[in-house]
N, C-alpha and C. Protein backbone atom coordinates (compact mmCIF):
# COMPACT_ATOMS: atom_id res chain seq x y z
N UNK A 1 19.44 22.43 -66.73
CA UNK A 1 18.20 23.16 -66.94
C UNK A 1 17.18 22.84 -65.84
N UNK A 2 17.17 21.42 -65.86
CA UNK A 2 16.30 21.04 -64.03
C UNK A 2 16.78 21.38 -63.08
N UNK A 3 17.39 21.64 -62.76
CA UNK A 3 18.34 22.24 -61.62
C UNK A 3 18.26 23.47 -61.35
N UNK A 4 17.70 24.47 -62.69
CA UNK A 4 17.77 25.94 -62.57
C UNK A 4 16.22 26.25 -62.48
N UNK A 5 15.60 25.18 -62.89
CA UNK A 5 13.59 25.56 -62.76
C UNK A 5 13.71 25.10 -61.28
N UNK A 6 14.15 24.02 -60.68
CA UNK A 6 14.54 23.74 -59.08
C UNK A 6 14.07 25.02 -58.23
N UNK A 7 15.72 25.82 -58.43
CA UNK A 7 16.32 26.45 -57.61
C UNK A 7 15.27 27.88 -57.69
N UNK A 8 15.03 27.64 -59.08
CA UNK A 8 14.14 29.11 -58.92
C UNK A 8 12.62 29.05 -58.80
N UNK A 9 12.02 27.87 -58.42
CA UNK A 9 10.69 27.46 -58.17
C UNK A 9 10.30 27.74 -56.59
N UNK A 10 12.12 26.55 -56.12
CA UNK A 10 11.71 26.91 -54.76
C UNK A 10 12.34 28.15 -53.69
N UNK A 11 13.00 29.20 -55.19
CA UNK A 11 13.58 30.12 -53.83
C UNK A 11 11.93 31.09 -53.87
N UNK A 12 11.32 31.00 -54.98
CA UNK A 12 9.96 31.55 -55.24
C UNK A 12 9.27 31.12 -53.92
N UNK A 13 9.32 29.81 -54.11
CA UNK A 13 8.00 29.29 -52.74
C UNK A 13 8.71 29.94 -51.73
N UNK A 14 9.79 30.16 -51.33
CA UNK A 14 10.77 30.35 -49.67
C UNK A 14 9.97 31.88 -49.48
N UNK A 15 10.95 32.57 -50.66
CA UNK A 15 10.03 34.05 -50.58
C UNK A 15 9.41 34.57 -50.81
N UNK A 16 8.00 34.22 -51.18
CA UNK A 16 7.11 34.51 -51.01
C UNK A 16 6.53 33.65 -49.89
N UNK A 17 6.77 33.21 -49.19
CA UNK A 17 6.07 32.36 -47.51
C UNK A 17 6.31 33.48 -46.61
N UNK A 18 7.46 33.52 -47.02
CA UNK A 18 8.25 34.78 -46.06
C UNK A 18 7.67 35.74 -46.45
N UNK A 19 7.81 36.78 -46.91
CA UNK A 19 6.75 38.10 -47.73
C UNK A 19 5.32 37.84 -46.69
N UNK A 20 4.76 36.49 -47.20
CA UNK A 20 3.40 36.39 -46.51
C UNK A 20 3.36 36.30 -45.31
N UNK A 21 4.26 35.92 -44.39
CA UNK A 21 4.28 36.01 -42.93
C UNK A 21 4.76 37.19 -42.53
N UNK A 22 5.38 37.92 -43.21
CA UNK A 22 5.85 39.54 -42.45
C UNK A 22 5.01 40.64 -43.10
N UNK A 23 4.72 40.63 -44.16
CA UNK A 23 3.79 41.82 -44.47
C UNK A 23 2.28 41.84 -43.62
N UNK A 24 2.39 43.35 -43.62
CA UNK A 24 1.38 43.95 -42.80
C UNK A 24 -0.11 44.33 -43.52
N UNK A 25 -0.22 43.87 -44.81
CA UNK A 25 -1.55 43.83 -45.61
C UNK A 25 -1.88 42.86 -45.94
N UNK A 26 -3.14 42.37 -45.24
CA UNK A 26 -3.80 40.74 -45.65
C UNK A 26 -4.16 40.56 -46.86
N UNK A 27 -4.10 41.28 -47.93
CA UNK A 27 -4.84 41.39 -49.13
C UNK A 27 -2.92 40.80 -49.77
N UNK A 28 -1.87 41.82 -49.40
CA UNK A 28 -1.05 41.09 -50.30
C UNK A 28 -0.10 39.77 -50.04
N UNK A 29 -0.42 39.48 -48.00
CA UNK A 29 0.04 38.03 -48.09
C UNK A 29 -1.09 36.89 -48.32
N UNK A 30 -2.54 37.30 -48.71
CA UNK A 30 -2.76 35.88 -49.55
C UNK A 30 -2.24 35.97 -51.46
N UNK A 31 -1.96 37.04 -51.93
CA UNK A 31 -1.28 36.95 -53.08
C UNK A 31 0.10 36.63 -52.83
N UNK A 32 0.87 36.79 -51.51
CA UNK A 32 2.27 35.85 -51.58
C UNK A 32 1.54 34.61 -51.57
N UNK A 33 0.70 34.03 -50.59
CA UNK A 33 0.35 32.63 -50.73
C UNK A 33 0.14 32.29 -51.96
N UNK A 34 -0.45 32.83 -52.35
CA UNK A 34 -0.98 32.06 -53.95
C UNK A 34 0.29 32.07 -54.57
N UNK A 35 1.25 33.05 -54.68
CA UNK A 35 2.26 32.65 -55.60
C UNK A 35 2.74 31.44 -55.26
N UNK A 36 3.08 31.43 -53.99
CA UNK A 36 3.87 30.40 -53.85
C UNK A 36 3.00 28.93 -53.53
N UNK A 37 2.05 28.84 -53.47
CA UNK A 37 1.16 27.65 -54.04
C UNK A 37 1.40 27.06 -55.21
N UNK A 38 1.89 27.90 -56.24
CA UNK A 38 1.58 27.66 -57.51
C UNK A 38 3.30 27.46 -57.77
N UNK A 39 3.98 28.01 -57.15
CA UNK A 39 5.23 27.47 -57.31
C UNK A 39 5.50 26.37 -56.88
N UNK A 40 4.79 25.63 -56.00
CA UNK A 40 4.93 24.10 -55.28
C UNK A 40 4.40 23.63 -56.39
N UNK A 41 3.17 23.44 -56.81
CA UNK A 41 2.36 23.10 -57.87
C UNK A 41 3.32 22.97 -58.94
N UNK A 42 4.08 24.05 -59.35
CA UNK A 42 5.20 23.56 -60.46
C UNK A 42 6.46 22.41 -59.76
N UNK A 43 6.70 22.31 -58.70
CA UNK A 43 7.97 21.44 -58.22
C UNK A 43 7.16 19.95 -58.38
N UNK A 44 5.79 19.92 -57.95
CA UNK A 44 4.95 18.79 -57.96
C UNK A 44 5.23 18.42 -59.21
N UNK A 45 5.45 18.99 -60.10
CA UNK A 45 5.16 18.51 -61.61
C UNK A 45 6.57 18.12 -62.15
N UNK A 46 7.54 18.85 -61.40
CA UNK A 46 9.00 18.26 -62.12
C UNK A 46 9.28 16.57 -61.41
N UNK A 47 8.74 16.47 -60.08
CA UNK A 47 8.40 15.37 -59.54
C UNK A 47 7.74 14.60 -60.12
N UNK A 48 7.15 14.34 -61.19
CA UNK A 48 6.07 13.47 -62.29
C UNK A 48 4.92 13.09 -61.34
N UNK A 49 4.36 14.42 -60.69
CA UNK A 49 3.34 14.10 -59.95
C UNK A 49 2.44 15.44 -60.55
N UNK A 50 1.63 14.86 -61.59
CA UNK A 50 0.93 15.64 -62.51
C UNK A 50 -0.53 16.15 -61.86
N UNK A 51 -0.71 14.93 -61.42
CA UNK A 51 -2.24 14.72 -60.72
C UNK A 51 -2.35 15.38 -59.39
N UNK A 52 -1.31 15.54 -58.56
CA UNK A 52 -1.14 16.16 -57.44
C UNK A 52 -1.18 17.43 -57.91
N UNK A 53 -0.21 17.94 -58.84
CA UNK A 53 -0.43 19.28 -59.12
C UNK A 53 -1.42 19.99 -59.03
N UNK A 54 -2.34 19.40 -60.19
CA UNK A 54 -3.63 20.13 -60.53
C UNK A 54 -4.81 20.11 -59.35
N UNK A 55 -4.48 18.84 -59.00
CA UNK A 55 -5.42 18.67 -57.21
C UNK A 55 -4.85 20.05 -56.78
N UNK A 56 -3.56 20.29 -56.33
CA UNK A 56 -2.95 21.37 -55.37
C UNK A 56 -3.60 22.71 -55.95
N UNK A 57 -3.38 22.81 -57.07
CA UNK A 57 -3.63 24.18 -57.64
C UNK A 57 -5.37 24.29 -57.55
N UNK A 58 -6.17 23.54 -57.71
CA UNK A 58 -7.86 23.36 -57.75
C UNK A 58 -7.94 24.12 -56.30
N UNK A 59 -7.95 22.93 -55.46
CA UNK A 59 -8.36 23.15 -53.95
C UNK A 59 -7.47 24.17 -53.32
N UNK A 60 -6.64 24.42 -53.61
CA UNK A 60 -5.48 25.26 -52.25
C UNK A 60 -6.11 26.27 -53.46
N UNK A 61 -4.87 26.59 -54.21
CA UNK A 61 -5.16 27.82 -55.41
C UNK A 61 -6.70 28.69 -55.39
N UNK A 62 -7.45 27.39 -55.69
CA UNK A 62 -8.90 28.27 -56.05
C UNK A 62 -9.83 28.08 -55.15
N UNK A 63 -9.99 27.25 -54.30
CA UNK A 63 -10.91 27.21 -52.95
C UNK A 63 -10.62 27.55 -52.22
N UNK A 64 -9.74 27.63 -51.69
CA UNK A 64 -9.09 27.79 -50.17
C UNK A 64 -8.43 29.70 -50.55
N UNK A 65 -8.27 30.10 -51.15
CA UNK A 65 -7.39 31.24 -51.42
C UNK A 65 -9.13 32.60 -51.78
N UNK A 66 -10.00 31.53 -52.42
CA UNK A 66 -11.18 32.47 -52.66
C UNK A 66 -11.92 32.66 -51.05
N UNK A 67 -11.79 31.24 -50.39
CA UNK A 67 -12.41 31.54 -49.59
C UNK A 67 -11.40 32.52 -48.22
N UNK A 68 -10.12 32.79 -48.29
CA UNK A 68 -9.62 33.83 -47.74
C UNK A 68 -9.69 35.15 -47.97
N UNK A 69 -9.84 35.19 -49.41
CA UNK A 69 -10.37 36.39 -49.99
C UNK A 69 -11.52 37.16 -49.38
N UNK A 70 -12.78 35.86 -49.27
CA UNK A 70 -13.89 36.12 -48.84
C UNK A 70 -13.55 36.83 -47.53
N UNK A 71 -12.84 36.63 -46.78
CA UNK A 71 -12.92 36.23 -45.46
C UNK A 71 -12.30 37.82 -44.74
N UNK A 72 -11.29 38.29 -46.09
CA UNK A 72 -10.81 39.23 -45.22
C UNK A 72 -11.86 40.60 -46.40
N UNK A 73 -12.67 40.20 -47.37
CA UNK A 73 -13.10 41.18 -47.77
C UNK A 73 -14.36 41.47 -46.49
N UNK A 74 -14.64 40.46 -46.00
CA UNK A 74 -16.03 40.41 -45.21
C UNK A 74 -15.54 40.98 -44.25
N UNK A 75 -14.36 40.71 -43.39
CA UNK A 75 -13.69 41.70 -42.20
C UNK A 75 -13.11 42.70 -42.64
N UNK A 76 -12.66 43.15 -43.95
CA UNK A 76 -12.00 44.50 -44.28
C UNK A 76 -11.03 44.49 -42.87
N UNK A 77 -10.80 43.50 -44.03
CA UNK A 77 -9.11 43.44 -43.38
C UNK A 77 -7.57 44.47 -44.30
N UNK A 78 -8.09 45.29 -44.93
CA UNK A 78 -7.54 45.60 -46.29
C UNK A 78 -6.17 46.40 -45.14
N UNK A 79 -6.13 47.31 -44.33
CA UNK A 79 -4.88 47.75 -43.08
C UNK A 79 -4.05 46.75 -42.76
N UNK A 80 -3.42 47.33 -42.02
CA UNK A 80 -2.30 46.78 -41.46
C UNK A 80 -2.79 46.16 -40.48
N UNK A 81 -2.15 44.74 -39.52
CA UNK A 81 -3.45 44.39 -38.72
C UNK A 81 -1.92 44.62 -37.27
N UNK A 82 -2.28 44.90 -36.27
CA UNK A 82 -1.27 45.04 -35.00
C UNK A 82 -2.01 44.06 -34.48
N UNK A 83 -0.84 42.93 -33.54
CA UNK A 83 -1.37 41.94 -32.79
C UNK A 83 -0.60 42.27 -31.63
N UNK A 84 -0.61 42.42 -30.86
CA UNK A 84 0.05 42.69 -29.04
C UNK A 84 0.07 40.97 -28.94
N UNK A 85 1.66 40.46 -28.52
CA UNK A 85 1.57 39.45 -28.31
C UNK A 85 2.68 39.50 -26.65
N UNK A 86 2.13 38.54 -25.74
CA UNK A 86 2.59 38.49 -24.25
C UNK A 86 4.01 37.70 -24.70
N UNK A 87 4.89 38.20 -23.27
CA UNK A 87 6.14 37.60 -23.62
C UNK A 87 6.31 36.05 -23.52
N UNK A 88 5.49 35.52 -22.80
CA UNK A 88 4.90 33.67 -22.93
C UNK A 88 5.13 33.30 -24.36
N UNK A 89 3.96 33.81 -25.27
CA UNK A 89 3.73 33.63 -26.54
C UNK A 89 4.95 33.91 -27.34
N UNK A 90 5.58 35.08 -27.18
CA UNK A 90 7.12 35.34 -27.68
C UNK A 90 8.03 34.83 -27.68
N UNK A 91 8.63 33.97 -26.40
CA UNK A 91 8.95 33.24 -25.76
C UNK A 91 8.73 31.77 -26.56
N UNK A 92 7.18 31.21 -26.63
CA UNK A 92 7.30 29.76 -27.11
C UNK A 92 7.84 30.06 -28.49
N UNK A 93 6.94 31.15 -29.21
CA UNK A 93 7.29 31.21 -31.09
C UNK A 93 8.47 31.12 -31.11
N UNK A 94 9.57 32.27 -30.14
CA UNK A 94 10.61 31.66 -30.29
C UNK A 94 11.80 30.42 -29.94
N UNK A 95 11.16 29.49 -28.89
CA UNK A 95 11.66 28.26 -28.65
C UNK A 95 11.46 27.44 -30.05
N UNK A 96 10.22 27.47 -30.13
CA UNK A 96 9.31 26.35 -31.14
C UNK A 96 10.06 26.44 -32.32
N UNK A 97 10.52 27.95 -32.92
CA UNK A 97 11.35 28.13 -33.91
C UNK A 97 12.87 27.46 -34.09
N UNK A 98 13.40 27.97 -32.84
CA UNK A 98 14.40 27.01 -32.95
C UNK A 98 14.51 25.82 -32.90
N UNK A 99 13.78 24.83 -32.52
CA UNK A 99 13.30 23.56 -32.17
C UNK A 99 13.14 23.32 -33.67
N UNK A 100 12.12 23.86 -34.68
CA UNK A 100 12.43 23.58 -35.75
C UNK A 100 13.91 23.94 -36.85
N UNK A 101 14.61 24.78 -36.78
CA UNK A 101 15.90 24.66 -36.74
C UNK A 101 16.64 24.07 -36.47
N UNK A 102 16.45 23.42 -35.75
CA UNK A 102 17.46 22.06 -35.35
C UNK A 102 17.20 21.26 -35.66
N UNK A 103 15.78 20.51 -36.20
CA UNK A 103 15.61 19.75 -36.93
C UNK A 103 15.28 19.68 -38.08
N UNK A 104 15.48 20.80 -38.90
CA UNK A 104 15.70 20.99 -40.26
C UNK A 104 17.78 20.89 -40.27
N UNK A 105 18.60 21.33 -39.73
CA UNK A 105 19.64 21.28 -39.62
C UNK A 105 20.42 19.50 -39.50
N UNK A 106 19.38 19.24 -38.59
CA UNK A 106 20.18 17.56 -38.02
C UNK A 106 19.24 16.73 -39.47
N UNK A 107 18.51 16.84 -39.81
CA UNK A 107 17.96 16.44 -41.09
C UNK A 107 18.99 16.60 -42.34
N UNK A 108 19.62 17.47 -42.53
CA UNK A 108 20.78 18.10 -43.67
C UNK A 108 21.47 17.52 -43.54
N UNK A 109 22.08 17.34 -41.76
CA UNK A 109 23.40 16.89 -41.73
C UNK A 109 23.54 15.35 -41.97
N UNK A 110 22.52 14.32 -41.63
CA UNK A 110 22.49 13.49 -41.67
C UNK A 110 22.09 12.89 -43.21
N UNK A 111 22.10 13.44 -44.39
CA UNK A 111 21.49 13.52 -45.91
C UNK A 111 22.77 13.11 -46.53
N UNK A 112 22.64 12.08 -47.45
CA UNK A 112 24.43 11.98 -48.32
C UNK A 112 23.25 12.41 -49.39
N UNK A 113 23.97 13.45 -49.91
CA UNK A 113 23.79 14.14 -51.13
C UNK A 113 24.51 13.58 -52.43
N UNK A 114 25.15 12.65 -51.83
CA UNK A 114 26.30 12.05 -53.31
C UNK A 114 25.35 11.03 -53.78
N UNK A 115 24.34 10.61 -52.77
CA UNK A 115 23.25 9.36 -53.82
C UNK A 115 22.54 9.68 -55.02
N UNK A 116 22.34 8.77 -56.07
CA UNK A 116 21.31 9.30 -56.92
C UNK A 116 19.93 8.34 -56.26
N UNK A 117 19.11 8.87 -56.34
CA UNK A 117 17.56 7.86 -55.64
C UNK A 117 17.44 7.22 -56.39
N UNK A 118 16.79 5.78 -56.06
CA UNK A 118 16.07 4.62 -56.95
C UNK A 118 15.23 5.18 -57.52
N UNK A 119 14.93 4.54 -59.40
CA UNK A 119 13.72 4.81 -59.21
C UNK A 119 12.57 3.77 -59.13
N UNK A 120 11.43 3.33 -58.80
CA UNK A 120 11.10 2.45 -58.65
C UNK A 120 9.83 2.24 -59.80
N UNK A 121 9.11 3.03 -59.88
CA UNK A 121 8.31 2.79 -60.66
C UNK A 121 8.12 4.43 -61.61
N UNK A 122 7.62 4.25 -62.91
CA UNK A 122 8.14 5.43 -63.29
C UNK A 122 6.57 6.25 -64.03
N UNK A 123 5.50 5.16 -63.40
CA UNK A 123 3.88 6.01 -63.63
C UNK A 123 2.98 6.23 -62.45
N UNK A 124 4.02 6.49 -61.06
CA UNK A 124 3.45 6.26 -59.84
C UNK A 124 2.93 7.97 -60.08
N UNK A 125 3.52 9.12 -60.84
CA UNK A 125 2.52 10.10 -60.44
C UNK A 125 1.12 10.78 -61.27
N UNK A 126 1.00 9.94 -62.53
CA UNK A 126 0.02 9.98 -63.24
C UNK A 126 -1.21 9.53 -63.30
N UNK A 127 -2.57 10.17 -63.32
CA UNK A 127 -3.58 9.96 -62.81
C UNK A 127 -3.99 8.53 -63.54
N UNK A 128 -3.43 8.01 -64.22
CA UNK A 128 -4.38 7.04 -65.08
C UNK A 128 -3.78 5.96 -63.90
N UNK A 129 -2.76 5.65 -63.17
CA UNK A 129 -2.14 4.79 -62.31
C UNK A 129 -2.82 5.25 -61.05
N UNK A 130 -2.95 6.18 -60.24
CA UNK A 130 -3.70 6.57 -59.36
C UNK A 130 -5.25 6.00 -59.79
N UNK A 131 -6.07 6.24 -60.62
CA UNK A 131 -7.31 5.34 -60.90
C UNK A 131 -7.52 4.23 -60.75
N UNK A 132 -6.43 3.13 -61.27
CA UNK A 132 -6.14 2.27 -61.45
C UNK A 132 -6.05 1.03 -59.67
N UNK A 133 -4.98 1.92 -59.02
CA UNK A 133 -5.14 1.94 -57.50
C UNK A 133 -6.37 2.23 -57.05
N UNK A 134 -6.96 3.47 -57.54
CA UNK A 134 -8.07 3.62 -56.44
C UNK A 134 -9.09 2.93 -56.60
N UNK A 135 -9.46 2.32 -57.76
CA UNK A 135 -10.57 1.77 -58.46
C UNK A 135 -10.51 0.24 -58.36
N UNK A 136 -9.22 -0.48 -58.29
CA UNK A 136 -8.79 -2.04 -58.19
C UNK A 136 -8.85 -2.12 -56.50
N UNK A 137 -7.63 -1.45 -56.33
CA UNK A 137 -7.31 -1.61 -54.76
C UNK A 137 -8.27 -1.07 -53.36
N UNK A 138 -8.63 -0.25 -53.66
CA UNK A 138 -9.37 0.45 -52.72
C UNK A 138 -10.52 1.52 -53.29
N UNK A 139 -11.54 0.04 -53.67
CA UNK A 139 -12.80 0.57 -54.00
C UNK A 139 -13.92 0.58 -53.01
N UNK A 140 -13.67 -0.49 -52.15
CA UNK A 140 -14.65 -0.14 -51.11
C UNK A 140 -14.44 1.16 -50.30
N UNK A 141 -13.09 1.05 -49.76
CA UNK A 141 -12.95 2.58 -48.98
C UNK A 141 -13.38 3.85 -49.39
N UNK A 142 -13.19 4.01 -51.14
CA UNK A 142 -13.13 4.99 -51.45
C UNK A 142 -14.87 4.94 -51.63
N UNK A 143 -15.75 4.03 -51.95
CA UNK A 143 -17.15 4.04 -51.69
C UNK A 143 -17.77 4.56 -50.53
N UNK A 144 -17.21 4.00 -49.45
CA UNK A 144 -17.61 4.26 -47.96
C UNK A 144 -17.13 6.21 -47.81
N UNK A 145 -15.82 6.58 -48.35
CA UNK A 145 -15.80 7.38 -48.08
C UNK A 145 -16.97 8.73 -48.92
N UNK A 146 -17.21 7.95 -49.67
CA UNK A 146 -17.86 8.82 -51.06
C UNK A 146 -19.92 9.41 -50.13
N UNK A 147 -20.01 7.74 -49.70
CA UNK A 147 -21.35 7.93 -48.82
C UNK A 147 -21.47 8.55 -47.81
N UNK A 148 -19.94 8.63 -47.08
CA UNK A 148 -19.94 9.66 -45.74
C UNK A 148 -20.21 11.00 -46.13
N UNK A 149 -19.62 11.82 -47.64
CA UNK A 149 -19.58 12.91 -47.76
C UNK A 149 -20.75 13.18 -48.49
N UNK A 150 -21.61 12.32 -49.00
CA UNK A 150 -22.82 12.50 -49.30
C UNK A 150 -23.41 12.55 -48.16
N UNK A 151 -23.80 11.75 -46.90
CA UNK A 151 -24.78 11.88 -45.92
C UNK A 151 -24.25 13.07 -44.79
N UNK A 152 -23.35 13.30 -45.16
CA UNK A 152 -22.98 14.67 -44.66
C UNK A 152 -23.32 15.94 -45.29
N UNK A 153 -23.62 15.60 -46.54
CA UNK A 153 -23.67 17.11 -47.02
C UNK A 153 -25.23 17.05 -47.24
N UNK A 154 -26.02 16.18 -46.96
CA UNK A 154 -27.60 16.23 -46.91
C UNK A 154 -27.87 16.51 -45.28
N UNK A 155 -26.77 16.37 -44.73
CA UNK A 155 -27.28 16.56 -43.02
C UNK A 155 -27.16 18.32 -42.73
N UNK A 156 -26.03 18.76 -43.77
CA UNK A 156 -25.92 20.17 -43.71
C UNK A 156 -27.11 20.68 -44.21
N UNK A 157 -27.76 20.13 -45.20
CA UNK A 157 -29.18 21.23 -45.81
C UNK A 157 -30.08 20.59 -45.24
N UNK A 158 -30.11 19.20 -44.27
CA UNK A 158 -31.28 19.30 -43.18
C UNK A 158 -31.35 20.74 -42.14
N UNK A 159 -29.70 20.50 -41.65
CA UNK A 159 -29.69 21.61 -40.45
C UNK A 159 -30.03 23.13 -41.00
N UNK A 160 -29.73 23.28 -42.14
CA UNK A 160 -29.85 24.61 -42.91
C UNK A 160 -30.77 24.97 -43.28
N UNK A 161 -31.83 23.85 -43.37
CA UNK A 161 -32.92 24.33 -44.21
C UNK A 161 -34.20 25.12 -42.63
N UNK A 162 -34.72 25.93 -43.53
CA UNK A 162 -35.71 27.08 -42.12
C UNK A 162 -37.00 26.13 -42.24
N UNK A 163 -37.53 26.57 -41.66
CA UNK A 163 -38.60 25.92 -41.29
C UNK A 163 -40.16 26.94 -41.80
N UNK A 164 -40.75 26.72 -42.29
CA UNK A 164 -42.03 27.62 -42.88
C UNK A 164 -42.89 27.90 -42.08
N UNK A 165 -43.10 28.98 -41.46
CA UNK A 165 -44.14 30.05 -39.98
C UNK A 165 -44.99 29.69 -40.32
N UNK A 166 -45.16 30.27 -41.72
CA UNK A 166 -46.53 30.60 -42.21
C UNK A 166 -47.52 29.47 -43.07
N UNK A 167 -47.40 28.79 -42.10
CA UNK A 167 -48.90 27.41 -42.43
C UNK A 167 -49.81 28.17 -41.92
């Protein structure tokens, strides 16, 4: 039964990536993206990585996918879009492609599939263990990082804020 939510999670993510890189309407390859966001989001979860999930699905899913939305409603991008690309550029996409082909291939070949994996710990993907880490182990970092994104996001509504003419 895991084996068949697997196979059909990730032939979902494969095609719909694909769908989203060849279709010619920006409106329906960010709905391939999103599907297949949300199909990773489910593989995350057969992985007992619960907390990753819902992170993935929050930020990618609903931030990042609204703000593409935004992006091509604001360019009416809703057509087909034609890109003229030089034979250079043709040329690398297709080196670069194969380059990754060969190392998705020498990756396979080198894989014994007859192992079963260790497991090592069995609450490494649940948020109450992630807290636990972030809050014991790395509380200063995660402080320091917490004040950077605060004095950053007060430096944005310094720079943002207008200035009043009319004194």
């Amino acid at each position: 039964m895991i084996d068949i939510l697997f196979f059909s999670l990730s032939t979902i993510a494969v095609v719909c990536s694909i769908m989203m890189v060849f279709h010619k309407n920006a409106v329906y390859s960010v709905l391939f993206l999103l599907a297949a966001l949300f199909s990773i989001a489910g593989l995350y979860i057969m992985l007992n990585a619960q907390f990753l999930a819902i992170v993935h699905v929050i930020v990618y899913a609903g931030a990042i996918m609204v703000l593409f939305l935004y992006v091509i409603m604001f360019l009416n991008l809703t057509g087909p879009i034609t890109i003229r690309k030089s034979q250079l550029v043709r040329f690398a996409a297709a080196l670069t492609g194969l380059m990754m082909f060969l190392i998705i291939f020498a990756s396979l070949w080198q894989t014994n599939f007859g192992e079963s994996p260790k497991v090592v710990n069995q609450n490494i993907g649940y948020a109450r263990t992630l807290g636990k880490v972030l809050f014991k182990e790395f509380l200063i970092p995660f402080e320091m990082t917490s004040i950077l994104f605060l004095s950053a996001m007060i430096g944005v509504v310094i720079f943002n804020k207008k200035e009043n003419t009319n004194a």
